[in-house]
PDB file of N, CA and C in Angstrom:
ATOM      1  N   UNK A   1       0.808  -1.192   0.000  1.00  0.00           N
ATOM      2  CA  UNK A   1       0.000   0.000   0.000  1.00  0.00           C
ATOM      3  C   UNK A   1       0.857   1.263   0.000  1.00  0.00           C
ATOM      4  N   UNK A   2       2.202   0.838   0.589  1.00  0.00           N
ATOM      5  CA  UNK A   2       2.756   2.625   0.783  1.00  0.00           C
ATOM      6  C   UNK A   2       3.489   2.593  -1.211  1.00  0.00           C
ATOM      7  N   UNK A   3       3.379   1.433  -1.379  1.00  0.00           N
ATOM      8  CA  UNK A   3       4.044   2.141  -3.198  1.00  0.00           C
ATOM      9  C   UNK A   3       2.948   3.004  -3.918  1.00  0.00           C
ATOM     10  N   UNK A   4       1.861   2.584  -3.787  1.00  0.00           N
ATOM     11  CA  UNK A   4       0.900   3.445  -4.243  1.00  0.00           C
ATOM     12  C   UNK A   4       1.001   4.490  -3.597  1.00  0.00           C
ATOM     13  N   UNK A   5       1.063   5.114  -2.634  1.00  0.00           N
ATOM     14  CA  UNK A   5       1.550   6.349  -1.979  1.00  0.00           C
ATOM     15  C   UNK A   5       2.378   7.239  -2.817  1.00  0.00           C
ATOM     16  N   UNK A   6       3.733   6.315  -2.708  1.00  0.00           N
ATOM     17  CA  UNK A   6       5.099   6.833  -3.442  1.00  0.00           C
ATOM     18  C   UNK A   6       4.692   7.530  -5.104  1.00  0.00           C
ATOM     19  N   UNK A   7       3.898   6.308  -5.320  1.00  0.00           N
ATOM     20  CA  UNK A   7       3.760   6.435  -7.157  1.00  0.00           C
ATOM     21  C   UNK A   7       2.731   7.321  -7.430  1.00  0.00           C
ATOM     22  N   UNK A   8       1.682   7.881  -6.614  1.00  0.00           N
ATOM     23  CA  UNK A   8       0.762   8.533  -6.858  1.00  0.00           C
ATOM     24  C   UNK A   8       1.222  10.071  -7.362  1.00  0.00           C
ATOM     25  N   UNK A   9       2.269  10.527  -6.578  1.00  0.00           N
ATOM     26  CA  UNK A   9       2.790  12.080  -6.904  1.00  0.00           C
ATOM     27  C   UNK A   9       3.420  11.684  -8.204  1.00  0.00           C
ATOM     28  N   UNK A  10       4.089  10.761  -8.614  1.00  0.00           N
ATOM     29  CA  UNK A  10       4.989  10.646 -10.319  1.00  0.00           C
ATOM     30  C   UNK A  10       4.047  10.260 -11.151  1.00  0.00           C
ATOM     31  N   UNK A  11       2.994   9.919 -11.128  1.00  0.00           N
ATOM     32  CA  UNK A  11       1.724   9.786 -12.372  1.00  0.00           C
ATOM     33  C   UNK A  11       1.188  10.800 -12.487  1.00  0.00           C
ATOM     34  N   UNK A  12       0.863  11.615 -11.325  1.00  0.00           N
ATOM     35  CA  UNK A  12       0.048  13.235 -11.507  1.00  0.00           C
ATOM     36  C   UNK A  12       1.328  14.164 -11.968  1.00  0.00           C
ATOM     37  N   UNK A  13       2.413  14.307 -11.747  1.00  0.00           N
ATOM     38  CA  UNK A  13       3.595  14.850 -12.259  1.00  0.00           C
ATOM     39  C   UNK A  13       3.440  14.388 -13.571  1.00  0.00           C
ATOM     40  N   UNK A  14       3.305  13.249 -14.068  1.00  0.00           N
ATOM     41  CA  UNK A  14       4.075  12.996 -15.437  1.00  0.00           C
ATOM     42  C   UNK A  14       2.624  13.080 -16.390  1.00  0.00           C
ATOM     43  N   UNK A  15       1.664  13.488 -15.638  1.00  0.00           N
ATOM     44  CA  UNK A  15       0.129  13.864 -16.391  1.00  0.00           C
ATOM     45  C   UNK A  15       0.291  15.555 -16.502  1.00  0.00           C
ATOM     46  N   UNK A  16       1.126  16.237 -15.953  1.00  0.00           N
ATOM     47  CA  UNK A  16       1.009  17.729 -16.011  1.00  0.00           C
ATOM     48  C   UNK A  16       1.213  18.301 -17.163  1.00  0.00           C
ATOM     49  N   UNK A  17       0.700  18.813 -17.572  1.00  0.00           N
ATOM     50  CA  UNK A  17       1.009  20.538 -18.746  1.00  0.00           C
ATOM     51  C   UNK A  17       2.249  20.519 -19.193  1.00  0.00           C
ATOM     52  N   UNK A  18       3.163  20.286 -19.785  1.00  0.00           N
ATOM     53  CA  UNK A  18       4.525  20.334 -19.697  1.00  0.00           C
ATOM     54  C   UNK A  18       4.619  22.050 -21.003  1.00  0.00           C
ATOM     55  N   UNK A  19       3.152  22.209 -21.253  1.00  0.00           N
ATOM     56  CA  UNK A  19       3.782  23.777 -22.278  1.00  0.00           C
ATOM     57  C   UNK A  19       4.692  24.628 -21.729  1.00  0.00           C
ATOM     58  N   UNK A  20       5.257  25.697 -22.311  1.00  0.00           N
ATOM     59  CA  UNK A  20       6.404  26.210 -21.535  1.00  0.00           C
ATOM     60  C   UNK A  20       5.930  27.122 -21.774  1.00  0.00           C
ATOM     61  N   UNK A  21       5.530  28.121 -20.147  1.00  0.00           N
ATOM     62  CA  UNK A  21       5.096  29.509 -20.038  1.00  0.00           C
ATOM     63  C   UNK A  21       5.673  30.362 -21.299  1.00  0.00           C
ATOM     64  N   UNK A  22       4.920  31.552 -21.304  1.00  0.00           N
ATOM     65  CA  UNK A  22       6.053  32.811 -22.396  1.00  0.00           C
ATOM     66  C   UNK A  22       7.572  32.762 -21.179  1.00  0.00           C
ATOM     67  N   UNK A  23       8.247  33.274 -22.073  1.00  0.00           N
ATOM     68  CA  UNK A  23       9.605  33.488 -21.574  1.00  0.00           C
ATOM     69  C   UNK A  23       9.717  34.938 -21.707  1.00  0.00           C
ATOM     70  N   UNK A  24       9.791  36.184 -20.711  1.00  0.00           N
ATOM     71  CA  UNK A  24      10.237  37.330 -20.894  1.00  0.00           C
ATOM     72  C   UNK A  24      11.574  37.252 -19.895  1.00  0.00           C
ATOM     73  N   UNK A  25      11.985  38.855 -20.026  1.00  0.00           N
ATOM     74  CA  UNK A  25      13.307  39.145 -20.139  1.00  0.00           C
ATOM     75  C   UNK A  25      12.939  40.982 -19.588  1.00  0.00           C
ATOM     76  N   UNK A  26      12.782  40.892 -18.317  1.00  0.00           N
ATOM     77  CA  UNK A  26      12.527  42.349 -17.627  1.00  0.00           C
ATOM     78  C   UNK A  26      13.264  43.330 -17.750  1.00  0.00           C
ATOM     79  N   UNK A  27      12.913  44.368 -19.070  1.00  0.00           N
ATOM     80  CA  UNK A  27      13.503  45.783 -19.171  1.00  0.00           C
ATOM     81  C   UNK A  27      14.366  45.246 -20.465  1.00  0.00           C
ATOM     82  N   UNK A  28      13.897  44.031 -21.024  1.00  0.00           N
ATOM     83  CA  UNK A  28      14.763  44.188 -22.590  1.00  0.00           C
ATOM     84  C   UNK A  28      13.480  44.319 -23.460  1.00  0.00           C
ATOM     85  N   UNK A  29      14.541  44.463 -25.078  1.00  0.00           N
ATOM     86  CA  UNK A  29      13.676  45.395 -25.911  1.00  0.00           C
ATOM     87  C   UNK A  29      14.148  44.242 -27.261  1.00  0.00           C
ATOM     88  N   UNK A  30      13.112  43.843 -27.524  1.00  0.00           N
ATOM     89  CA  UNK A  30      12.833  42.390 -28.649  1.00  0.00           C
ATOM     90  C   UNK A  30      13.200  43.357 -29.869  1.00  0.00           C
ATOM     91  N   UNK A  31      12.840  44.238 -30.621  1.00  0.00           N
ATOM     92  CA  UNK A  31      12.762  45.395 -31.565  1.00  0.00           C
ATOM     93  C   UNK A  31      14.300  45.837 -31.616  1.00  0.00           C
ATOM     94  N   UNK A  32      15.160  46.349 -30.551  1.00  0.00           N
ATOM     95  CA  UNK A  32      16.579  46.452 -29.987  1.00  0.00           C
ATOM     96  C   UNK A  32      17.099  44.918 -30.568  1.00  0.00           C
ATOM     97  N   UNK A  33      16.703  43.790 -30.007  1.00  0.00           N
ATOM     98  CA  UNK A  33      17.502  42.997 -30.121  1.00  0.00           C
ATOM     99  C   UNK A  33      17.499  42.053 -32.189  1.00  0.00           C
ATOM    100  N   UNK A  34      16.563  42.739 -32.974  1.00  0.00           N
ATOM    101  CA  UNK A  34      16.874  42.314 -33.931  1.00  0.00           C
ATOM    102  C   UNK A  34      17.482  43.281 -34.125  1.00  0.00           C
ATOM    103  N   UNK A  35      17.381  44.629 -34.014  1.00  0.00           N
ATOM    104  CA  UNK A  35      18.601  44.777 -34.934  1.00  0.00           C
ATOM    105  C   UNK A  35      20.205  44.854 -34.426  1.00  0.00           C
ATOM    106  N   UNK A  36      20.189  44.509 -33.039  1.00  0.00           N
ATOM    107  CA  UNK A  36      21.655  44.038 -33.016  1.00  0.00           C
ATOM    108  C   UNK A  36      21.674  42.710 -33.371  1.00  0.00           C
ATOM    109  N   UNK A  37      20.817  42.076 -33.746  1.00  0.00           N
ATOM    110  CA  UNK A  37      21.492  40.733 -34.745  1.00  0.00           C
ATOM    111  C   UNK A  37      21.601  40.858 -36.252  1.00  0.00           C
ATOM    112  N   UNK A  38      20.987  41.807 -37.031  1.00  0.00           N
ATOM    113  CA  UNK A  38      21.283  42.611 -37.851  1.00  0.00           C
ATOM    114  C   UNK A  38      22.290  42.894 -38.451  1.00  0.00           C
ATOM    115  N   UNK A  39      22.837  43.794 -37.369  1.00  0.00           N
ATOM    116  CA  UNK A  39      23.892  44.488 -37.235  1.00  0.00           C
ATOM    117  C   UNK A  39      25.255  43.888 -37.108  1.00  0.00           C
ATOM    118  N   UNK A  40      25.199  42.630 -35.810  1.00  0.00           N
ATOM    119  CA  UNK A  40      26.623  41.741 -35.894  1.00  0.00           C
ATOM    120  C   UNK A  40      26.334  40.752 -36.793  1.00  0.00           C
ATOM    121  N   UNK A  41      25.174  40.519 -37.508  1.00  0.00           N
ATOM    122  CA  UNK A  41      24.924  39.309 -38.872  1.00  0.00           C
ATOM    123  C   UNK A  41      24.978  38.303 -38.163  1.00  0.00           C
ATOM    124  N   UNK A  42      24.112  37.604 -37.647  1.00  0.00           N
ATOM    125  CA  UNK A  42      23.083  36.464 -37.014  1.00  0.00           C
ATOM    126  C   UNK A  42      22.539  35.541 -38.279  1.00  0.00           C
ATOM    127  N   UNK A  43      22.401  36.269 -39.285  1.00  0.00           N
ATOM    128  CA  UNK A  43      21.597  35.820 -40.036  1.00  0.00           C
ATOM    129  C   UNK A  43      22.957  35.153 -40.865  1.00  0.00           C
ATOM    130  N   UNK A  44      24.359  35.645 -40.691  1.00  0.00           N
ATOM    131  CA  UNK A  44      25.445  34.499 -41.607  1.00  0.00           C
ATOM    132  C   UNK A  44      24.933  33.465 -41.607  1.00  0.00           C
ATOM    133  N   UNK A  45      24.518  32.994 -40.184  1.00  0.00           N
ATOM    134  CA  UNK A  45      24.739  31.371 -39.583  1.00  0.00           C
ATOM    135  C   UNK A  45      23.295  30.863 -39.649  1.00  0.00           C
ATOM    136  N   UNK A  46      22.304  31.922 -39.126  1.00  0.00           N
ATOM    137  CA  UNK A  46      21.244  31.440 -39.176  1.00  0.00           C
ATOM    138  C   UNK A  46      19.653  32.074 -40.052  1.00  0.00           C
ATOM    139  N   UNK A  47      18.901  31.234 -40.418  1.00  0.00           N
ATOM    140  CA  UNK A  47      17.491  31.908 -40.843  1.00  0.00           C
ATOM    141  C   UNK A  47      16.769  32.226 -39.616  1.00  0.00           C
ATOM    142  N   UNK A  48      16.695  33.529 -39.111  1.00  0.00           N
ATOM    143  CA  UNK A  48      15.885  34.458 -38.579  1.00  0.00           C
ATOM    144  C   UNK A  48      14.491  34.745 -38.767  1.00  0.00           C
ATOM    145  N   UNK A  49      13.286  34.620 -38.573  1.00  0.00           N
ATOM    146  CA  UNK A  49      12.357  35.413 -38.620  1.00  0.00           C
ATOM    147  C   UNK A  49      12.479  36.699 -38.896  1.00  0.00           C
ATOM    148  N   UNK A  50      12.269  37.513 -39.485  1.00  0.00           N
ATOM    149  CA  UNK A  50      12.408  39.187 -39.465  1.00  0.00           C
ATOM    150  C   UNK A  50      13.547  39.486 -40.257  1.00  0.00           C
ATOM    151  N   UNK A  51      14.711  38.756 -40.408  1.00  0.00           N
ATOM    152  CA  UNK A  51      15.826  39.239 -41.219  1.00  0.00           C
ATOM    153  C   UNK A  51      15.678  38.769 -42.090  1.00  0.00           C
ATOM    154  N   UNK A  52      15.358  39.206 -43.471  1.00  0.00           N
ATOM    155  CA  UNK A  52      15.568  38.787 -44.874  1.00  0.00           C
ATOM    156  C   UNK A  52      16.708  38.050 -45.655  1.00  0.00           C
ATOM    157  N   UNK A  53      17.647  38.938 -45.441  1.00  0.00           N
ATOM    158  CA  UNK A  53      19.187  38.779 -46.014  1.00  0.00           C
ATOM    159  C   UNK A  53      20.208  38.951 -44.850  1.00  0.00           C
ATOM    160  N   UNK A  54      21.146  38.081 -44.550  1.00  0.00           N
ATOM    161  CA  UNK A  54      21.419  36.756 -45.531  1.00  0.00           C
ATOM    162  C   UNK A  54      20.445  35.664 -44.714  1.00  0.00           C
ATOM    163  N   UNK A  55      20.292  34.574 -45.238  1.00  0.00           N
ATOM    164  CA  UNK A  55      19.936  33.839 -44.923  1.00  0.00           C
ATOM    165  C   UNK A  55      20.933  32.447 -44.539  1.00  0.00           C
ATOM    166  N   UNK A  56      22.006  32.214 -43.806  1.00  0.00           N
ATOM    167  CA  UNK A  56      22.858  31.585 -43.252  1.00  0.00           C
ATOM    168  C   UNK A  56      21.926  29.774 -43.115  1.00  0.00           C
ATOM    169  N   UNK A  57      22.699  28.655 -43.244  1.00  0.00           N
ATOM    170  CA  UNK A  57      22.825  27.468 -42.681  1.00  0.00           C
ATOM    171  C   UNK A  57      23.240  26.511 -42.185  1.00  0.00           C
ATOM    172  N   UNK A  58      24.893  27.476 -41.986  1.00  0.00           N
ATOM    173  CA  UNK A  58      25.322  26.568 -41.270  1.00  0.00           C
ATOM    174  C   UNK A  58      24.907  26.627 -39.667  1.00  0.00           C
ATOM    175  N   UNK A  59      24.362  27.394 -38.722  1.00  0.00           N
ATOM    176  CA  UNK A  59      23.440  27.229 -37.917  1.00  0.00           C
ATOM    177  C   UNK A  59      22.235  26.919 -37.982  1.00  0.00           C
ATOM    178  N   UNK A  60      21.354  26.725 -36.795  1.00  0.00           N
ATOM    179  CA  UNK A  60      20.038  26.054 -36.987  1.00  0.00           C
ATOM    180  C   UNK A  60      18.951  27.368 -37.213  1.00  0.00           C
ATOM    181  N   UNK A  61      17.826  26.793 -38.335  1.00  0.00           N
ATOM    182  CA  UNK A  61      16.732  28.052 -38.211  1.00  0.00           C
ATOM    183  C   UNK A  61      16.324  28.368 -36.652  1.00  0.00           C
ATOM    184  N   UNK A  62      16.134  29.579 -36.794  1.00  0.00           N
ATOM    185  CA  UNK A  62      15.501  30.292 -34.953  1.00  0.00           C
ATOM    186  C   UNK A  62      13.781  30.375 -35.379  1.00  0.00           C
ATOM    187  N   UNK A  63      13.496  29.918 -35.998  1.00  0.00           N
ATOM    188  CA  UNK A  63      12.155  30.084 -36.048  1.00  0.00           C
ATOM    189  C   UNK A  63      11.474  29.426 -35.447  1.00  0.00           C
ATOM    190  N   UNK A  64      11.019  29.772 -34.936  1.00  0.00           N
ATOM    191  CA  UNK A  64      10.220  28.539 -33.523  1.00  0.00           C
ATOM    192  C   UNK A  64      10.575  28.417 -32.481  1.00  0.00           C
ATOM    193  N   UNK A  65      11.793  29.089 -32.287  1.00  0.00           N
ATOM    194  CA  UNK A  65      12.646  29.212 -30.911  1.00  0.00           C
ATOM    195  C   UNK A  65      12.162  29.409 -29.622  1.00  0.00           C
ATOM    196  N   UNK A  66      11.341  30.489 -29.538  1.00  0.00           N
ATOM    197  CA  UNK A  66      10.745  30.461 -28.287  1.00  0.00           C
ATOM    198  C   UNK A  66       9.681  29.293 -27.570  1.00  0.00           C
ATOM    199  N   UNK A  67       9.679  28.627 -28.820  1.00  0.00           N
ATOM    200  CA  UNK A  67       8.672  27.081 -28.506  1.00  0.00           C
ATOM    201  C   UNK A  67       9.851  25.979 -28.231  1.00  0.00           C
ATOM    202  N   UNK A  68      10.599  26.147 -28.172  1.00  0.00           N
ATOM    203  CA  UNK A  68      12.185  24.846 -27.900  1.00  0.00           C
ATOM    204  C   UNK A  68      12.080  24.679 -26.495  1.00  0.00           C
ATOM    205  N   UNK A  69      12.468  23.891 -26.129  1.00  0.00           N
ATOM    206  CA  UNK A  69      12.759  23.467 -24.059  1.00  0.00           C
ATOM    207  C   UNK A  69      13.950  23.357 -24.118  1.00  0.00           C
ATOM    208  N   UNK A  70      14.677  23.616 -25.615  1.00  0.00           N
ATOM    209  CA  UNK A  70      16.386  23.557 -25.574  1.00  0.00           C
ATOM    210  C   UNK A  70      17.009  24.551 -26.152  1.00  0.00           C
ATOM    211  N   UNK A  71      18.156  24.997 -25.854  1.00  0.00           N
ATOM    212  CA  UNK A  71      19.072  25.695 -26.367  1.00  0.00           C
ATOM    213  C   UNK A  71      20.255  25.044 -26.934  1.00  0.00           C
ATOM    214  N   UNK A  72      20.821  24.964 -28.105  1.00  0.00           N
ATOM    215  CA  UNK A  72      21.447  23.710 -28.885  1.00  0.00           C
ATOM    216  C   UNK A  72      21.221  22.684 -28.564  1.00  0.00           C
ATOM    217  N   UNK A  73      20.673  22.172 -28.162  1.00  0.00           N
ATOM    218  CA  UNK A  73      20.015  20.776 -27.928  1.00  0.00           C
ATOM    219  C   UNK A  73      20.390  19.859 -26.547  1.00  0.00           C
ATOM    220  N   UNK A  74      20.637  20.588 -25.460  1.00  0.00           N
ATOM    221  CA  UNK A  74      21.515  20.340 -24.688  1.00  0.00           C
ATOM    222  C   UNK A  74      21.573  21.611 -23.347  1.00  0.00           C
ATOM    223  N   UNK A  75      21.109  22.634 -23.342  1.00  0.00           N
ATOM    224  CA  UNK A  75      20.557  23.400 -22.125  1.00  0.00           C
ATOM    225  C   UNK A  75      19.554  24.200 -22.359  1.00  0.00           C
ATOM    226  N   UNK A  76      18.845  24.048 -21.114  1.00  0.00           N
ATOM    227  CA  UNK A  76      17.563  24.739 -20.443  1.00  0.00           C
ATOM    228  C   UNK A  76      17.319  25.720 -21.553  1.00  0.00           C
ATOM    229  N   UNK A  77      15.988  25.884 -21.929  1.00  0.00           N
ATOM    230  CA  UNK A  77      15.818  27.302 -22.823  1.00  0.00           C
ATOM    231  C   UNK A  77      14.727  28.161 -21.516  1.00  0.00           C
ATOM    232  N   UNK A  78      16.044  28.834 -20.954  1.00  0.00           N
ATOM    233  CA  UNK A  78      15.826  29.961 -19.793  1.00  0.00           C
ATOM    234  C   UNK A  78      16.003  30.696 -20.209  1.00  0.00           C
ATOM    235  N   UNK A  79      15.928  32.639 -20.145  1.00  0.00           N
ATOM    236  CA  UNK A  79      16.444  33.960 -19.939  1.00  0.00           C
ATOM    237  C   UNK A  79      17.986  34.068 -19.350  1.00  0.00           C
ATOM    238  N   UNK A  80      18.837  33.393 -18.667  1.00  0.00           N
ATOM    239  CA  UNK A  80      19.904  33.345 -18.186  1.00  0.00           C
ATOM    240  C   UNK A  80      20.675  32.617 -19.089  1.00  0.00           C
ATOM    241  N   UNK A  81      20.368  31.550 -19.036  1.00  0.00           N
ATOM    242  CA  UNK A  81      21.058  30.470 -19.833  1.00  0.00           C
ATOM    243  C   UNK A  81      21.460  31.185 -20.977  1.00  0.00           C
ATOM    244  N   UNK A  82      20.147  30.859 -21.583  1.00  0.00           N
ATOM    245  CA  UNK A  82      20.156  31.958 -23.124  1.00  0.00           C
ATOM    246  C   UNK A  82      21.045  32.856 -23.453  1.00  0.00           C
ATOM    247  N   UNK A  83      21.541  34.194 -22.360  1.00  0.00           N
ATOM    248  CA  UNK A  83      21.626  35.507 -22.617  1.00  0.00           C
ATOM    249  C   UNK A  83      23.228  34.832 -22.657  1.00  0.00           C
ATOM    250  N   UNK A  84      23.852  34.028 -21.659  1.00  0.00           N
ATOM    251  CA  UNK A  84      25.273  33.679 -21.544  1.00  0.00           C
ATOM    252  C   UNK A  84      25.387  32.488 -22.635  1.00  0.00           C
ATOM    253  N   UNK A  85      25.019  31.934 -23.347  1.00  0.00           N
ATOM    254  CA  UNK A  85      24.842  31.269 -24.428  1.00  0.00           C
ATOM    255  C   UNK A  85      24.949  32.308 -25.595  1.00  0.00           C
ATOM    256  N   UNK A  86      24.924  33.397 -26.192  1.00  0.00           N
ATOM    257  CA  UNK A  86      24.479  34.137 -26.998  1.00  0.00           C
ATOM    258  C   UNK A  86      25.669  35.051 -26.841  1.00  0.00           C
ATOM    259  N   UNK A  87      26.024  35.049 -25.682  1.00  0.00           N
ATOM    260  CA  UNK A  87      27.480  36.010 -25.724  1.00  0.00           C
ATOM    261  C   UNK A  87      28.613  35.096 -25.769  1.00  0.00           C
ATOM    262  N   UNK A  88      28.307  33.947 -24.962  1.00  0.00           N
ATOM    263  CA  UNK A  88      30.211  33.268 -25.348  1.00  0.00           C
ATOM    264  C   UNK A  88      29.353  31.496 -25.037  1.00  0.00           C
ATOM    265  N   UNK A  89      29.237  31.154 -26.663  1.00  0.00           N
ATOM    266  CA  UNK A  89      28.831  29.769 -26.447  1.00  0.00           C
ATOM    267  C   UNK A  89      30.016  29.060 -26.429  1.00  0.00           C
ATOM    268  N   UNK A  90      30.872  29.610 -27.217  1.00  0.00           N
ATOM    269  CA  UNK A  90      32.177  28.709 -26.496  1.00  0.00           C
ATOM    270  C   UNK A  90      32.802  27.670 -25.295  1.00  0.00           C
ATOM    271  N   UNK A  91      31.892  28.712 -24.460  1.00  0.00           N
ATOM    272  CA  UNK A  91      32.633  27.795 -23.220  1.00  0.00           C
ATOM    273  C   UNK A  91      31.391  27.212 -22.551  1.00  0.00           C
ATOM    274  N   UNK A  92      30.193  27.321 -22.762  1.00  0.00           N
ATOM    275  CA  UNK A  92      29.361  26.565 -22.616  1.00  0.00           C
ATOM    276  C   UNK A  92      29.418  25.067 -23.745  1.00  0.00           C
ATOM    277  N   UNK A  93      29.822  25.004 -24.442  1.00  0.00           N
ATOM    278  CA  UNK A  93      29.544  24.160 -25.804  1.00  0.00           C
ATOM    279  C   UNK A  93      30.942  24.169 -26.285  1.00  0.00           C
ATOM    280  N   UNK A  94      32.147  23.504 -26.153  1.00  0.00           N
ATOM    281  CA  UNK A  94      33.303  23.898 -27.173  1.00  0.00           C
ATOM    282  C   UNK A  94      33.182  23.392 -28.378  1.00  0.00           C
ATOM    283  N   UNK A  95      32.545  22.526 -28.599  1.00  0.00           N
ATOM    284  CA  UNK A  95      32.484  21.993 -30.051  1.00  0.00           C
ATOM    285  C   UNK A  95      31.387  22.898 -30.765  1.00  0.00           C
ATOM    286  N   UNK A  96      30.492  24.005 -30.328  1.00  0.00           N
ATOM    287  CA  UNK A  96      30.137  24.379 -31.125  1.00  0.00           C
ATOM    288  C   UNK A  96      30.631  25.254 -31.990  1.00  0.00           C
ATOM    289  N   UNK A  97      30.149  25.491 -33.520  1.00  0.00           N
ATOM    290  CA  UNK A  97      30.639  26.206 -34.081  1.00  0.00           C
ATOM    291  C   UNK A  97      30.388  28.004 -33.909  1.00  0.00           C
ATOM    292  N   UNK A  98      29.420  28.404 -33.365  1.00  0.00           N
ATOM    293  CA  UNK A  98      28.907  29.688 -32.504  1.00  0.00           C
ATOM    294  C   UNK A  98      30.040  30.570 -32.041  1.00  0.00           C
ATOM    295  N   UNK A  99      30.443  31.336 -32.722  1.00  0.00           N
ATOM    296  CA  UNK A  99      31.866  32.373 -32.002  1.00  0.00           C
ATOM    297  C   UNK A  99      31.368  32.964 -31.136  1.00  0.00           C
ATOM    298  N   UNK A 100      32.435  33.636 -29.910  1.00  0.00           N
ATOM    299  CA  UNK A 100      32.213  34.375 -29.096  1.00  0.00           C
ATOM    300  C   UNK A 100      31.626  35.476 -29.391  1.00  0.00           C
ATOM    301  N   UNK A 101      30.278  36.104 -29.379  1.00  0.00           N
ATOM    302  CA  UNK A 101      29.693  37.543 -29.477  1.00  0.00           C
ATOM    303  C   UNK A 101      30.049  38.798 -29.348  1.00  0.00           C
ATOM    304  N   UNK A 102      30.532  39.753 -29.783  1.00  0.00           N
ATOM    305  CA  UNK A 102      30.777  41.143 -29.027  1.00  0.00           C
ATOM    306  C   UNK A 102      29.584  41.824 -28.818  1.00  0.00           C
ATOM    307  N   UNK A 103      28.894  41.101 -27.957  1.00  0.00           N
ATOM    308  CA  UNK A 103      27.907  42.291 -27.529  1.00  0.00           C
ATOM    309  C   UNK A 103      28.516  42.469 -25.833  1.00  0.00           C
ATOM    310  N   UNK A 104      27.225  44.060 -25.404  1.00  0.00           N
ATOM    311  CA  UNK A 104      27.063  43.945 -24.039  1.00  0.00           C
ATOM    312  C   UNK A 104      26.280  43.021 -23.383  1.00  0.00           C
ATOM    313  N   UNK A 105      26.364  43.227 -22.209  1.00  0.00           N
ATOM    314  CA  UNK A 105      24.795  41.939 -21.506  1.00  0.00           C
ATOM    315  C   UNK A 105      23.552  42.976 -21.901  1.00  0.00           C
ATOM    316  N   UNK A 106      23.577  43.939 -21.930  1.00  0.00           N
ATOM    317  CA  UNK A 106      22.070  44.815 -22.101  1.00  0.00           C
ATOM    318  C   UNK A 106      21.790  44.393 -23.729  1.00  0.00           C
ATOM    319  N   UNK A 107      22.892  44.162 -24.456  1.00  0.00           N
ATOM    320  CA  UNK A 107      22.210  43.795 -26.283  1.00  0.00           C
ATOM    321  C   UNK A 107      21.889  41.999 -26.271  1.00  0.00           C
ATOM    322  N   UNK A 108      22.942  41.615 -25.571  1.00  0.00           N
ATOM    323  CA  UNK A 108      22.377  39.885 -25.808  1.00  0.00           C
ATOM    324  C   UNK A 108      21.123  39.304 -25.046  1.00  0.00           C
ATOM    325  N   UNK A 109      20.878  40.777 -23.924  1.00  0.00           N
ATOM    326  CA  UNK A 109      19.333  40.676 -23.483  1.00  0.00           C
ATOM    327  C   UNK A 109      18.313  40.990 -24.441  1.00  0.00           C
ATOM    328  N   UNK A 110      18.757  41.862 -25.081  1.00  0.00           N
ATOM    329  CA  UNK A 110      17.610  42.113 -26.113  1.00  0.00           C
ATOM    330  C   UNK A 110      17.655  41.419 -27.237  1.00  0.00           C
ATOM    331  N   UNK A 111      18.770  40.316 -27.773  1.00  0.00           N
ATOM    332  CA  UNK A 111      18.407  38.940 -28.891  1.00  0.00           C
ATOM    333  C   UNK A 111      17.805  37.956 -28.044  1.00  0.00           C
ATOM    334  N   UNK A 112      17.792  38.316 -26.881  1.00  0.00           N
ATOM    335  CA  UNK A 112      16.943  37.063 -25.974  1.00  0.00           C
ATOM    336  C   UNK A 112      15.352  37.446 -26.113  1.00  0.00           C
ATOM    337  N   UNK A 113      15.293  38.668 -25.874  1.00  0.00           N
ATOM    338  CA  UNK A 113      13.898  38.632 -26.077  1.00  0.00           C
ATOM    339  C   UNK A 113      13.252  38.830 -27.667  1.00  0.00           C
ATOM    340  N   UNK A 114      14.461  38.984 -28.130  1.00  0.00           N
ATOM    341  CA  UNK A 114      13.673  38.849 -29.762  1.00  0.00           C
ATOM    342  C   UNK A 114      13.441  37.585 -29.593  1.00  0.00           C
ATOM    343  N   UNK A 115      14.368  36.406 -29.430  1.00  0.00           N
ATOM    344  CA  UNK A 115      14.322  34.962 -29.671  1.00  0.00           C
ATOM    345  C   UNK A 115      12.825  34.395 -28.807  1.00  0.00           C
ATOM    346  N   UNK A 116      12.717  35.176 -27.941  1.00  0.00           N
ATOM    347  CA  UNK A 116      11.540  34.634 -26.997  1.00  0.00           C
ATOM    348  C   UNK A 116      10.010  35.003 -28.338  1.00  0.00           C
ATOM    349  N   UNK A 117       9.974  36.236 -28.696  1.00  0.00           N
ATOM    350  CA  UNK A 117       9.125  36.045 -29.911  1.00  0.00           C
ATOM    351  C   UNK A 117       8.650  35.263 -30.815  1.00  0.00           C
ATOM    352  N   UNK A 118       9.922  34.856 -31.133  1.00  0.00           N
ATOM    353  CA  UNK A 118       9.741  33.978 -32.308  1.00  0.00           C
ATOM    354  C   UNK A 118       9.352  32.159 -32.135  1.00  0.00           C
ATOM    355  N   UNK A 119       7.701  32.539 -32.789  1.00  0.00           N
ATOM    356  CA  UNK A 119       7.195  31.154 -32.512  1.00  0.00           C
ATOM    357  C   UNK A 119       6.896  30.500 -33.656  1.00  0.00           C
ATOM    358  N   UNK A 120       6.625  29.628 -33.390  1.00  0.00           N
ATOM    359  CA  UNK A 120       5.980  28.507 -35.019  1.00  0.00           C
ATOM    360  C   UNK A 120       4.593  29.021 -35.118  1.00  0.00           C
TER     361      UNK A 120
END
């Protein structure tokens, strides 16, 4: 009788909602953050929503991004994670191909909240 106890909380857990709330990013500016991807060319590597030209492949399309539970396939798709992912994936990821960013933390906040936009 006490396993049914135990197992009762991991069946109602594994019956839950698993959608993933919106993701914001307090005091950044989505509008700001395309065009600093724009601007440092985001779009070499990747197809963007909103950026026309270029259209890059050797990274993955961002379209749908804010609907992912991953960030390269392999961490949390958080506001934190994200923002230090976006400035130096390097050392989160060494094998990725993703160069270190020159942005500030106030601009790779604002490709975070562009990225949080962009849905399927």
């Amino acid at each position: 009788m006490k396993w049914i106890a135990l197992l009762l909380p991991i069946l109602l857990c594994a019956c839950s909602d698993k959608t993933n709330p919106p993701r914001t990013i307090a005091g950044a500016d989505a509008d700001a953050g395309l065009e600093v991807m724009q601007r440092v060319g985001c779009g070499a590597c990747h197809v963007i929503p909103g950026v026309d030209w270029p259209q890059g492949v050797s990274g993955p399309s961002l379209k749908g991004f804010a609907d992912s539970p991953m960030i390269a396939g392999r961490f949390p798709n958080r506001p934190a994670v994200l923002v230090d992912f976006i400035t130096d994936a390097p050392s989160m990821a060494p094998d990725t191909g993703m160069p270190v960013m020159p942005l500030t933390q106030d601009e790779a906040r604002n490709v975070a909240a562009y990225l949080y936009t962009l849905h399927e």
